[in-house]
PDB file of N, CA and C in Angstrom:
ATOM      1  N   UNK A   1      34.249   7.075  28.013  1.00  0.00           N
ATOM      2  CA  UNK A   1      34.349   5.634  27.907  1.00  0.00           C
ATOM      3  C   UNK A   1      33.509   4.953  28.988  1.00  0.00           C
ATOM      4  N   UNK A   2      33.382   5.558  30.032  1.00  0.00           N
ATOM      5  CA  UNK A   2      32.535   5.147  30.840  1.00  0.00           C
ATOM      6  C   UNK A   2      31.125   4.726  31.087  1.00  0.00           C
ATOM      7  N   UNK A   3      30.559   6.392  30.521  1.00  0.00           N
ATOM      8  CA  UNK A   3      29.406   6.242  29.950  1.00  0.00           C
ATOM      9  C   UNK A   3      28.469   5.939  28.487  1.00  0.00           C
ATOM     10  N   UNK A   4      30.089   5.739  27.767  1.00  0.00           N
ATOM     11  CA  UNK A   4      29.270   4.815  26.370  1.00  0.00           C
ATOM     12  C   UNK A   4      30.042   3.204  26.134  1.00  0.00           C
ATOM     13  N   UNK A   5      30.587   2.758  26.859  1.00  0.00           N
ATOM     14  CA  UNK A   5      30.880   1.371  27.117  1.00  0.00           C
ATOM     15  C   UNK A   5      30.944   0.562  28.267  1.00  0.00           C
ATOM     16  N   UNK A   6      30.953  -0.515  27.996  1.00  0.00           N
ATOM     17  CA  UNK A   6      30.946  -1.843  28.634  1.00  0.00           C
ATOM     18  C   UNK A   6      31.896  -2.268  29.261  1.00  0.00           C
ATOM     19  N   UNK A   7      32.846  -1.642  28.972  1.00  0.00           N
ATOM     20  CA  UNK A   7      34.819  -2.145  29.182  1.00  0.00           C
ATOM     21  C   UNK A   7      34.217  -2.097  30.261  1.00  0.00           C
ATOM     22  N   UNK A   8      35.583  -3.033  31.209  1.00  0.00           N
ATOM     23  CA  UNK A   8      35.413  -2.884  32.655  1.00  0.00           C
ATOM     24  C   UNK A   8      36.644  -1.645  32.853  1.00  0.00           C
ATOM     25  N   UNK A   9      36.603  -1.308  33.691  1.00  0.00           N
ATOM     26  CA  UNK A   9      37.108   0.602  34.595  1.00  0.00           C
ATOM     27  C   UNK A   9      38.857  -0.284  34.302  1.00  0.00           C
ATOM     28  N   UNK A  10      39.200  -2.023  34.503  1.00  0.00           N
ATOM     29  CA  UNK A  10      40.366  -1.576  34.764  1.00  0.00           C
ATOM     30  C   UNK A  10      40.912  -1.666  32.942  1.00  0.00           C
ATOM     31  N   UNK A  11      40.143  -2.015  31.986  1.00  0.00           N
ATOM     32  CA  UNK A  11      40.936  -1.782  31.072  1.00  0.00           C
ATOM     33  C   UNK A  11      40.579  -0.126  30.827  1.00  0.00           C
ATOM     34  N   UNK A  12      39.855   0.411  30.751  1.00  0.00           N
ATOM     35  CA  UNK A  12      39.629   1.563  30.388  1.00  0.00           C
ATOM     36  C   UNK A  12      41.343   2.678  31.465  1.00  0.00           C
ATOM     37  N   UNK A  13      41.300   2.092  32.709  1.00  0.00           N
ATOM     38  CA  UNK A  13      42.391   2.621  33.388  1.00  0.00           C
ATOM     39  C   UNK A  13      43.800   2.610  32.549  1.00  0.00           C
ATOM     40  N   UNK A  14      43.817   0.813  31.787  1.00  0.00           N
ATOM     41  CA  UNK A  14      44.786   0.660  31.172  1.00  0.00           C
ATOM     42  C   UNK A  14      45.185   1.582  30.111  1.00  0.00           C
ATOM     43  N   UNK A  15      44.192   1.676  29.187  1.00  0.00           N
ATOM     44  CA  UNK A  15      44.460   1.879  27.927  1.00  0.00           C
ATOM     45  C   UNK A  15      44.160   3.640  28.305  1.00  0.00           C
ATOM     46  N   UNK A  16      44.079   4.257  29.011  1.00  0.00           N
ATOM     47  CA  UNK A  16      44.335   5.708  29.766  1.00  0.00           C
ATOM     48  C   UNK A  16      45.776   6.043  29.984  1.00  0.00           C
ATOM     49  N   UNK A  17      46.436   5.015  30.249  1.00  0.00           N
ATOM     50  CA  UNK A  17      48.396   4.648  30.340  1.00  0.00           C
ATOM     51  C   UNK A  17      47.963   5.149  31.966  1.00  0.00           C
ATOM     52  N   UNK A  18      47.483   4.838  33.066  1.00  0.00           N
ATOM     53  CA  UNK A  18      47.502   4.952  34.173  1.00  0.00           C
ATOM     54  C   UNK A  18      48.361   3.399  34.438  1.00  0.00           C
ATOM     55  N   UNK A  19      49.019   3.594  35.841  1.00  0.00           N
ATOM     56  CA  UNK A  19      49.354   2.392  35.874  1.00  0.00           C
ATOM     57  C   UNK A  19      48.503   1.525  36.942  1.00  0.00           C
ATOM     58  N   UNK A  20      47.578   1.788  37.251  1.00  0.00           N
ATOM     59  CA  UNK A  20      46.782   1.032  38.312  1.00  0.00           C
ATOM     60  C   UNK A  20      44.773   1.229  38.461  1.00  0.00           C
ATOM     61  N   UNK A  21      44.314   0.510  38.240  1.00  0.00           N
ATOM     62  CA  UNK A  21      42.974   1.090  38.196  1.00  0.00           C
ATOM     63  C   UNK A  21      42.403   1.865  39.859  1.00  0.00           C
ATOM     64  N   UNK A  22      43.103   1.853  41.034  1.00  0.00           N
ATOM     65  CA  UNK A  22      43.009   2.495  42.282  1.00  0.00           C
ATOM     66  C   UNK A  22      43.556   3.988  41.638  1.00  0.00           C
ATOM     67  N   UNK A  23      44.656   3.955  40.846  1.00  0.00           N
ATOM     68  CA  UNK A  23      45.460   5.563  40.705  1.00  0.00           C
ATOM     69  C   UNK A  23      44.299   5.975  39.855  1.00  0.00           C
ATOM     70  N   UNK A  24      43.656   5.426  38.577  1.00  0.00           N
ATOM     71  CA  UNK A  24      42.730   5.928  38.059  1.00  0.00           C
ATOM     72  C   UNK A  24      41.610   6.557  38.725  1.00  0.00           C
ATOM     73  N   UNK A  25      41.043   5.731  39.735  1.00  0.00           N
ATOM     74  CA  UNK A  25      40.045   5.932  40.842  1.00  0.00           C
ATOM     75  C   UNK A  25      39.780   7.316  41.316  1.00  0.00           C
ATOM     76  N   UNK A  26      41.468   7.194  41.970  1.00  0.00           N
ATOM     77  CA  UNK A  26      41.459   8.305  42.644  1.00  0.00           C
ATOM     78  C   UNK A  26      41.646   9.541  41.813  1.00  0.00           C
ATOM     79  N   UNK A  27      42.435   9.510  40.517  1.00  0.00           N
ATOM     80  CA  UNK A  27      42.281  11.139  39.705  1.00  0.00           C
ATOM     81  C   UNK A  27      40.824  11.130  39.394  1.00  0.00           C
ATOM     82  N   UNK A  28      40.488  10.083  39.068  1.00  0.00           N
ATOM     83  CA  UNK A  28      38.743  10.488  38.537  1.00  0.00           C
ATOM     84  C   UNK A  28      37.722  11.005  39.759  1.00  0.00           C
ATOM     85  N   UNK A  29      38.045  10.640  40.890  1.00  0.00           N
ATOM     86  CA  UNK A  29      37.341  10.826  42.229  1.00  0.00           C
ATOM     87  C   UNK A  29      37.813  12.528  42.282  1.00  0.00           C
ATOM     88  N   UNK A  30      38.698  13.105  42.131  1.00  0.00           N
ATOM     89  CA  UNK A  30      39.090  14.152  43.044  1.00  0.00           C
ATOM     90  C   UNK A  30      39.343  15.275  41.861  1.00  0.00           C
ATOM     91  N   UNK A  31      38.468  14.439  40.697  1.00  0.00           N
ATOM     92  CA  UNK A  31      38.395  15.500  39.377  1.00  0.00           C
ATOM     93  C   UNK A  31      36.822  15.652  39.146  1.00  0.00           C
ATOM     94  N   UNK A  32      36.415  14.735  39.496  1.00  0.00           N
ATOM     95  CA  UNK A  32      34.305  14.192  39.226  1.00  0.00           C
ATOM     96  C   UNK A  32      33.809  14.455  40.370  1.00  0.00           C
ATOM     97  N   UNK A  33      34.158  13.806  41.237  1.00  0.00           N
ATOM     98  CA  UNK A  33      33.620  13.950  42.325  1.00  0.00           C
ATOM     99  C   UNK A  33      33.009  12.528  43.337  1.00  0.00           C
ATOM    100  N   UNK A  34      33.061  11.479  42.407  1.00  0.00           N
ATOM    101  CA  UNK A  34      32.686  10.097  42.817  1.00  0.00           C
ATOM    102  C   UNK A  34      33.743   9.264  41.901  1.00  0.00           C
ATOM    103  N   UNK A  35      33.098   8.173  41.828  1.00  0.00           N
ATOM    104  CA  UNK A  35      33.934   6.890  41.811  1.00  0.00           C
ATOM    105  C   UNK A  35      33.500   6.981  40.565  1.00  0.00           C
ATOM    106  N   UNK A  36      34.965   6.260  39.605  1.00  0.00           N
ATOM    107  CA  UNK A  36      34.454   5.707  38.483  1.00  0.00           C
ATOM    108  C   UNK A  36      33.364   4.679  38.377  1.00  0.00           C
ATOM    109  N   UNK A  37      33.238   3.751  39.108  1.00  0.00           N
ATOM    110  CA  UNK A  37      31.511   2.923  39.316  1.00  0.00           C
ATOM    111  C   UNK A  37      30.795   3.776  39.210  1.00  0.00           C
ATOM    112  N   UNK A  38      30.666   4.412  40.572  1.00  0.00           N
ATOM    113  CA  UNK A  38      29.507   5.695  40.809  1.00  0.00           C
ATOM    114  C   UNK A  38      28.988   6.424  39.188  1.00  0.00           C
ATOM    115  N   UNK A  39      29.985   6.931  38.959  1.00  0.00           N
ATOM    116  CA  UNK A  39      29.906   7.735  37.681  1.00  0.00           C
ATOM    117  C   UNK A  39      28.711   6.926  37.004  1.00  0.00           C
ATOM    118  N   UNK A  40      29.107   5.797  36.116  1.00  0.00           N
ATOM    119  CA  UNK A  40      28.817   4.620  35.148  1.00  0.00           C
ATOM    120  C   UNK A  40      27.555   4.582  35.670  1.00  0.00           C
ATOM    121  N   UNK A  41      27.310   4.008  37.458  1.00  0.00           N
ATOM    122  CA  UNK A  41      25.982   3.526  37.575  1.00  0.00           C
ATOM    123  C   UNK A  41      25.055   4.908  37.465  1.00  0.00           C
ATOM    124  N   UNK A  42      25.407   6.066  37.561  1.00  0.00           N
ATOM    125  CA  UNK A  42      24.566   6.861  37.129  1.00  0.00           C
ATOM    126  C   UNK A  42      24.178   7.599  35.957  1.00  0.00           C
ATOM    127  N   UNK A  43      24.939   7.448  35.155  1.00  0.00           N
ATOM    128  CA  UNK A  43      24.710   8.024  34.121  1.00  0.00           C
ATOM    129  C   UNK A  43      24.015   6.475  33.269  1.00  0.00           C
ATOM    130  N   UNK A  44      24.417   4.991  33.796  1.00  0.00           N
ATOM    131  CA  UNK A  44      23.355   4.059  32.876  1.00  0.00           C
ATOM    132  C   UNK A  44      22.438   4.603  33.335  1.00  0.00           C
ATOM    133  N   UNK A  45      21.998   4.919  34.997  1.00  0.00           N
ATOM    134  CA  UNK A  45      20.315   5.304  35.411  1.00  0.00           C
ATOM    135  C   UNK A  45      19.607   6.074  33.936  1.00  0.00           C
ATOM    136  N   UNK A  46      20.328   7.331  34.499  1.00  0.00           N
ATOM    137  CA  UNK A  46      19.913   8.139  33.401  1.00  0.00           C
ATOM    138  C   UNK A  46      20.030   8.096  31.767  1.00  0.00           C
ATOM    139  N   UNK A  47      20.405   7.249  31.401  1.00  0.00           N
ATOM    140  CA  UNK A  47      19.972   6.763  30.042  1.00  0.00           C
ATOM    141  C   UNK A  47      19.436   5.550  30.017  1.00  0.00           C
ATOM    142  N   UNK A  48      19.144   4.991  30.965  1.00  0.00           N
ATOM    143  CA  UNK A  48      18.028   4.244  30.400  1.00  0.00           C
ATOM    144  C   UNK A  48      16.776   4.797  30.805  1.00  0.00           C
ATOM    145  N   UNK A  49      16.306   5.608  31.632  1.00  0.00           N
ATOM    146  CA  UNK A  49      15.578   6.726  32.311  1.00  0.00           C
ATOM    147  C   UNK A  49      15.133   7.453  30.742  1.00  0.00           C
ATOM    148  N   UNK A  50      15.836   7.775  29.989  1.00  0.00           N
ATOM    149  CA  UNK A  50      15.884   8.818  29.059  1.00  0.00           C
ATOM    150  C   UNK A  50      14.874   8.157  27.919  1.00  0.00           C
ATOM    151  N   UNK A  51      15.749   6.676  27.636  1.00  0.00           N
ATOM    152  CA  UNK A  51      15.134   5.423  26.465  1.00  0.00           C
ATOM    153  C   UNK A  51      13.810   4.811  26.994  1.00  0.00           C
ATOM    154  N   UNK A  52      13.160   5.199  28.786  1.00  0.00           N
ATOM    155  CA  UNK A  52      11.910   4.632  29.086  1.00  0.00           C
ATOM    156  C   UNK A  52      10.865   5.841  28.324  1.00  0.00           C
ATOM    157  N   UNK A  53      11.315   7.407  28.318  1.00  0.00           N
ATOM    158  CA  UNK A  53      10.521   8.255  27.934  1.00  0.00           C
ATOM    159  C   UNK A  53       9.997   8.432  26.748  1.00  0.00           C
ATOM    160  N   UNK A  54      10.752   8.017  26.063  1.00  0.00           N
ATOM    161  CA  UNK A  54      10.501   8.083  24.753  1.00  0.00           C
ATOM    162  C   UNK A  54       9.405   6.987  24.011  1.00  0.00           C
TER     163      UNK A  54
END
């Protein structure tokens, strides 16, 4: 959901049944390895990186 939508992190937290977009944060941090932002802003890099090559 992250990397194929727009939602912002805290509905995506919501509709996950987390109860807080910080509790989300942190399982996604200490399962990924960065921040749900982090995540998003890199993987848009790399697809729009992908859509310049073509």
């Amino acid at each position: 959901m992250l990397k194929f939508s727009n939602q912002p992190i805290s509905v995506i937290a919501n509709y996950l049944c987390f109860d807080s977009q910080s509790h989300f944060g942190a399982v996604f941090k200490s399962i990924v390895g960065m921040t749900p932002q982090n995540y998003r802003m890199k993987n848009m890099l790399v697809s729009s990186q992908k859509n310049l090559e073509v």
